[in-house]
Protein backbone atom coordinates (compact mmCIF):
# COMPACT_ATOMS: atom_id res chain seq x y z
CA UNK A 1 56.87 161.54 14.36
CA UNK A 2 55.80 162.76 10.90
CA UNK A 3 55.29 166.04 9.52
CA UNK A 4 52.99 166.66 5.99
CA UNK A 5 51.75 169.34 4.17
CA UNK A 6 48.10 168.66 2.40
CA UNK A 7 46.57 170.66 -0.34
CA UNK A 8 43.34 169.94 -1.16
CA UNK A 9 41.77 171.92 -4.05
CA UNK A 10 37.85 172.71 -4.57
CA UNK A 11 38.69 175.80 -7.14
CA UNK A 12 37.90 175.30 -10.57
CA UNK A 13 41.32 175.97 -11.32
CA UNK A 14 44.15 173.71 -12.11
CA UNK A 15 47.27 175.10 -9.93
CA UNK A 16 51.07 174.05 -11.07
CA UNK A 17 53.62 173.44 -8.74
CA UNK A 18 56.59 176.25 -8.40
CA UNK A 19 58.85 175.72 -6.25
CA UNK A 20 58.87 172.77 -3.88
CA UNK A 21 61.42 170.76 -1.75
CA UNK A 22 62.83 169.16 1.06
CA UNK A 23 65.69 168.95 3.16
CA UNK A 24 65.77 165.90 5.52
CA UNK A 25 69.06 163.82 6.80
CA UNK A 26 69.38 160.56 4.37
CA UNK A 27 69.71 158.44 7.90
CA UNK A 28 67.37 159.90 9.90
CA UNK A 29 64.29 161.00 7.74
CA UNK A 30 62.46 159.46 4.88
CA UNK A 31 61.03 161.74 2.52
CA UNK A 32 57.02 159.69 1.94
CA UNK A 33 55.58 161.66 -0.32
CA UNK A 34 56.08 164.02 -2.96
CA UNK A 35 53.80 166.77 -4.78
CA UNK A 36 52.88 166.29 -8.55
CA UNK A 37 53.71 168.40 -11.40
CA UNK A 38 49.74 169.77 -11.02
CA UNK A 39 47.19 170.44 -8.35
CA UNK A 40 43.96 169.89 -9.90
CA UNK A 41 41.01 171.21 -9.80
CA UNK A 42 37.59 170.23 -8.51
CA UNK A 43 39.22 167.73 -5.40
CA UNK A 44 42.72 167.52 -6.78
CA UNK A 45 44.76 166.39 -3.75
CA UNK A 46 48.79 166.77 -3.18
CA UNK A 47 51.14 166.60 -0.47
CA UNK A 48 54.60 166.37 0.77
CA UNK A 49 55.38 164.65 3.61
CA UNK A 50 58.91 163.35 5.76
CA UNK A 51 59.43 160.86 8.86
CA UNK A 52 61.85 159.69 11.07
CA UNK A 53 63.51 156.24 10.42
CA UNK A 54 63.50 154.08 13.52
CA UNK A 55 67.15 154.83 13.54
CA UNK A 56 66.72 158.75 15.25
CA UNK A 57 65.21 157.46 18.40
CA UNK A 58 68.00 159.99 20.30
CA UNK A 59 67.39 162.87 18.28
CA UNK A 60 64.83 164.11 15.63
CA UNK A 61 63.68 166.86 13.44
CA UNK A 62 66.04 169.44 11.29
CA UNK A 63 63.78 168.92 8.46
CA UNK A 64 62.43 171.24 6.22
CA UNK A 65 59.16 171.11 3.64
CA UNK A 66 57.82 173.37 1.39
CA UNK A 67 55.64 173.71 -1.66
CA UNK A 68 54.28 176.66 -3.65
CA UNK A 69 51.38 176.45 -6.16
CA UNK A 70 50.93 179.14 -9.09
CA UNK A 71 47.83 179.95 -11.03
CA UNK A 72 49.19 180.46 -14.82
CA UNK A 73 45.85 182.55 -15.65
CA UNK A 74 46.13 185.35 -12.61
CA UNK A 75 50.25 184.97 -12.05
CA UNK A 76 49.31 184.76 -8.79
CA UNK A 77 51.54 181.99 -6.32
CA UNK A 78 50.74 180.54 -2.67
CA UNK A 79 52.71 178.22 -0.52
CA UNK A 80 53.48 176.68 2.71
CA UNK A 81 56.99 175.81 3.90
CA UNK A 82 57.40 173.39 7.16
CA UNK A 83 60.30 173.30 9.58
CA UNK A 84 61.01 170.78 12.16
CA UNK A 85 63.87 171.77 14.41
CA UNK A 86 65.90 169.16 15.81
CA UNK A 87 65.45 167.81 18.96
CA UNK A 88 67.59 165.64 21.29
CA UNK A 89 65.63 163.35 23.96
CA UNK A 90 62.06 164.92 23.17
CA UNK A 91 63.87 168.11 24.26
CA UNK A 92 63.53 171.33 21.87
CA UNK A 93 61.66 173.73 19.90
CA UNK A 94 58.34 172.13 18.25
CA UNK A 95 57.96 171.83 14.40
CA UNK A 96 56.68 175.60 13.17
CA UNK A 97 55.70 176.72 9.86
CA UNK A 98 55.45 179.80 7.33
CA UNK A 99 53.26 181.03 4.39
CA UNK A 100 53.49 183.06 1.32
CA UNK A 101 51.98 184.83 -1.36
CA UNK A 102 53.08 186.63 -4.41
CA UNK A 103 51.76 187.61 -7.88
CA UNK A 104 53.39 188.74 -10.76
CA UNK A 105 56.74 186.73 -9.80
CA UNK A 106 58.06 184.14 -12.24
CA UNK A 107 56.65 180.37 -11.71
CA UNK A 108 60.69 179.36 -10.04
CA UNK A 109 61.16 182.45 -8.35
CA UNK A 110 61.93 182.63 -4.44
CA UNK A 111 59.30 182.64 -2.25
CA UNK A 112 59.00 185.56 0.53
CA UNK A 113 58.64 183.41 3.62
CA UNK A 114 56.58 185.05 6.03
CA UNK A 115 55.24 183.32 9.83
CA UNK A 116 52.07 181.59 9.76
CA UNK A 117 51.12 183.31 13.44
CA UNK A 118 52.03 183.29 17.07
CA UNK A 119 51.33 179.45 17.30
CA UNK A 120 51.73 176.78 15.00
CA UNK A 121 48.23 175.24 16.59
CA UNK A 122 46.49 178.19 14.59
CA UNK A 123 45.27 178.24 11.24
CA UNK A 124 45.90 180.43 8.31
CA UNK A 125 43.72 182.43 6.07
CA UNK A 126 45.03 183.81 2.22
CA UNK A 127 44.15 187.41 2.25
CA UNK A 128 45.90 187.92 -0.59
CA UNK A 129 45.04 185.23 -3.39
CA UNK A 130 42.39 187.32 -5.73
CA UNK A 131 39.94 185.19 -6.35
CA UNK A 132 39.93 182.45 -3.97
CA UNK A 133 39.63 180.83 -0.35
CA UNK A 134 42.84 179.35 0.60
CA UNK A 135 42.95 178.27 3.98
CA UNK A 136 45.49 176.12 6.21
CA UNK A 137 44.55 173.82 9.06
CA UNK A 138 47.00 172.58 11.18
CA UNK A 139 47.42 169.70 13.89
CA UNK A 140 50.38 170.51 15.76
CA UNK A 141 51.91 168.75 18.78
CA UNK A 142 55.66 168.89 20.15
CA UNK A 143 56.82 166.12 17.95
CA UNK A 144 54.31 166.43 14.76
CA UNK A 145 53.08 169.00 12.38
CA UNK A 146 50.04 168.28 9.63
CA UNK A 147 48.96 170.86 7.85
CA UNK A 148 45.72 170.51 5.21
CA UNK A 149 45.19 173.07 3.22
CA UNK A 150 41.92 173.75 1.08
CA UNK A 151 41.60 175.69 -1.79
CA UNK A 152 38.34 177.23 -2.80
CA UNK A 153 36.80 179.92 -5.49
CA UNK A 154 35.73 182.79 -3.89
């Protein structure tokens, strides 16, 4: 089981990382990777990332991801946050996940959650990121989430 969040970014713009996070159990999940301070530009990759330790083979998930980037030229913010709900014997709700978008909010604010569709197998287009292509790609199964995301100029 593992769950990650990939941003990949093709802009010509340097993004810095708002708000970002993770809640995972200190026995059952590992946290494996953590975002930098800056997504950069022209193939700048960052992710975040959790597991479960060999210890959860009964029950897994109740973790939760999430990382925003904001552009400090435009004031404009995108994110994905990931949830994996807990499940007992491979029995339960499979890992889901949410977007957002903002401008004009402060670099720490809040972010306005919103779902990423009707399935979590679907991917995710920014309509609302002025000047760019942001788009997430996810690989979802009942026990795993990975979602890459790509960052482009428009």
């Amino acid at each position: 089981m593992g769950i990650s969040i990939t941003f990949t970014n093709y802009s010509t713009t340097a993004w810095t990382r708002s708000i970002s996070g993770s809640e995972t159990d200190a026995v059952l999940q590992n946290l494996t990777k953590s975002p930098g301070p800056v997504l950069q530009a022209n193939a700048g990759v960052e992710a975040i990332a959790a597991d479960q330790s060999a210890l959860s083979f009964i029950a897994t998930g109740a973790i939760d991801l999430y990382c925003c980037w904001y552009d400090p030229a435009s004031g404009q913010r995108f994110g994905v946050q990931l949830w994996y709900p807990v499940q007992v014997f491979g029995i339960g709700k499979a890992p889901y996940w949410y977007v957002m978008s903002d401008r004009g909010k402060g670099i720490g604010d809040p972010a306005d959650w919103q779902n990423s569709g009707d399935d979590p197998s679907y991917p995710f287009e920014w309509s609302t990121v002025a000047g760019f292509k942001i788009r997430a790609s996810p690989t979802a199964g009942h026990t795993s989430l990975d979602i890459e995301v790509v960052v482009e100029s428009a």
